[in-house]
Protein backbone atom coordinates (compact mmCIF):
# COMPACT_ATOMS: atom_id res chain seq x y z
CA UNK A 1 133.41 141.91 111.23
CA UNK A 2 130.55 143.85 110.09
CA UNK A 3 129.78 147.50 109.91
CA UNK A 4 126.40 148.76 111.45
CA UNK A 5 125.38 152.24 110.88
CA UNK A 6 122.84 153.58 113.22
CA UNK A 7 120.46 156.65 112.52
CA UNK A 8 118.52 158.40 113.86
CA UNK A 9 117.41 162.45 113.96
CA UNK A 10 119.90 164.54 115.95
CA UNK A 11 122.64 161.46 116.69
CA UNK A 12 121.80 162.75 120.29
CA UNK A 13 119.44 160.07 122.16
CA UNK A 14 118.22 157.31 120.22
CA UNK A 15 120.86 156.21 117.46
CA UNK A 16 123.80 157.19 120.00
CA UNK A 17 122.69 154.82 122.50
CA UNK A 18 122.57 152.06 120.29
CA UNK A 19 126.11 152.59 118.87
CA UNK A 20 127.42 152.66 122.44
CA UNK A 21 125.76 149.49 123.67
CA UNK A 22 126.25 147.43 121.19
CA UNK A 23 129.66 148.46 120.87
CA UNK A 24 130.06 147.29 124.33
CA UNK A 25 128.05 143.85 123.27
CA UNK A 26 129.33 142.72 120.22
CA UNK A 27 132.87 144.92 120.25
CA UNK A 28 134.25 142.76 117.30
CA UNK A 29 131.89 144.59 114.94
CA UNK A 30 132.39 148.52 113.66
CA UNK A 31 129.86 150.98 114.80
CA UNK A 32 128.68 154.44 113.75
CA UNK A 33 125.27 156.69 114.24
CA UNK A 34 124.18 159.76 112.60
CA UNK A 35 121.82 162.40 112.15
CA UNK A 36 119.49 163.31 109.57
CA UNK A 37 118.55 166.56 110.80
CA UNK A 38 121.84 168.73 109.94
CA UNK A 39 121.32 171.92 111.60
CA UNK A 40 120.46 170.46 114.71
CA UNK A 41 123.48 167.83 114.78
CA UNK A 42 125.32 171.40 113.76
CA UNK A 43 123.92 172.86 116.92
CA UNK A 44 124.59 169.75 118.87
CA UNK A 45 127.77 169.17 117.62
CA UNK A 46 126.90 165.50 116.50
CA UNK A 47 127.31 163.52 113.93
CA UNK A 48 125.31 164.28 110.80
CA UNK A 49 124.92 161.16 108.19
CA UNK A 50 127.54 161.26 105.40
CA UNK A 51 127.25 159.23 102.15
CA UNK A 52 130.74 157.82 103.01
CA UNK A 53 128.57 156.12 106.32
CA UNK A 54 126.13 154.81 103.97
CA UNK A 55 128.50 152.82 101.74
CA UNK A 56 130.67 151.38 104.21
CA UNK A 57 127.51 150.53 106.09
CA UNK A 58 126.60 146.37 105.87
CA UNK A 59 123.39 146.83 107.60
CA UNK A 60 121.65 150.03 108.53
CA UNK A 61 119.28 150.90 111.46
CA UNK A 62 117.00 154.12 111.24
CA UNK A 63 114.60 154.60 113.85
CA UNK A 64 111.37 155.68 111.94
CA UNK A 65 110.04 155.77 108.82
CA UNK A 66 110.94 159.50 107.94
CA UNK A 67 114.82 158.78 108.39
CA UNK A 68 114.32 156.20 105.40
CA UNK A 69 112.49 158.54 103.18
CA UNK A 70 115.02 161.30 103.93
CA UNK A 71 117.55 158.98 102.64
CA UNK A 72 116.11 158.27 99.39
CA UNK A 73 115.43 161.88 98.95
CA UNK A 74 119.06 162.80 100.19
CA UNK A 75 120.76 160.33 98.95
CA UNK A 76 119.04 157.54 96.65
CA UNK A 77 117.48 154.18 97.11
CA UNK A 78 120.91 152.52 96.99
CA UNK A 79 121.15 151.41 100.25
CA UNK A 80 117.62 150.33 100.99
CA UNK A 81 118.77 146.23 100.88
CA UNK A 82 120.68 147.22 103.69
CA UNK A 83 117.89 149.30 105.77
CA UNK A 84 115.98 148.46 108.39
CA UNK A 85 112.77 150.41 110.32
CA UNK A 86 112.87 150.11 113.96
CA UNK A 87 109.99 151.97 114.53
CA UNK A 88 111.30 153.70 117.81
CA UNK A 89 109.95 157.09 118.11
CA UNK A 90 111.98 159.93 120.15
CA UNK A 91 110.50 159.96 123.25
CA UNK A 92 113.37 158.35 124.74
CA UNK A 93 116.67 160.31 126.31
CA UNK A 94 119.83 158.70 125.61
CA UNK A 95 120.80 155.44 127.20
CA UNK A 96 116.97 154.81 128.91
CA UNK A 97 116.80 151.29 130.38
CA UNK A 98 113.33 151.19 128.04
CA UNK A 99 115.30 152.28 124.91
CA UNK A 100 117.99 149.77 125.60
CA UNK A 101 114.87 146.51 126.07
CA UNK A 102 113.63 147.94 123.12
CA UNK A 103 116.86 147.74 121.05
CA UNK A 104 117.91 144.85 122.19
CA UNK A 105 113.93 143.56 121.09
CA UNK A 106 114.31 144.63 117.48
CA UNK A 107 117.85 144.11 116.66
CA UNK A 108 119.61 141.16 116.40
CA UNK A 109 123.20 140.94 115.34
């Protein structure tokens, strides 16, 4: 069983939809998704990264480039072995058929 952290912004659209569908996929793996943005997942009422998510994290998802370098800034470079760029900018609303081809594209589990 692995765990597979998922971030993305606001936790609203793009990192949300790909905890829920691959939860659905592959259920006999653990998954999570944050924000980086606090205020807005404070606003939103979702979920904004912790460094407890980080650490229990084997592999890591952000969605662009700027959720990486927030991490290092935020956090540290600890985790970057376990990081991975998607490159999937938010343009997409949460569980878009497009968003989903493209997830299922540049992720493999």
């Amino acid at each position: 069983m692995k765990n597979i952290l998922f971030i993305c912004s606001a936790n609203k659209d793009r990192s949300k939809t790909a905890e829920d569908y691959f939860s659905n996929l592959f259920p006999e793996n653990n998954y999570e998704s944050a924000g980086t943005n606090k205020k807005t997942c404070n606003n939103l009422g979702t979920n904004y990264l912790r460094l407890k998510q980080l650490d229990a994290a084997d592999k890591i998802y952000v969605m662009e480039n700027k959720h990486l370098k927030i991490i290092k800034e935020v956090f540290d470079s600890t985790w970057h072995n376990k990081i991975t760029v998607l490159d999937i900018k938010d343009i997409y609303k949460y569980g878009s058929n497009e968003l989903i081809e493209i997830l299922q594209e540049r992720i493999q589990l």
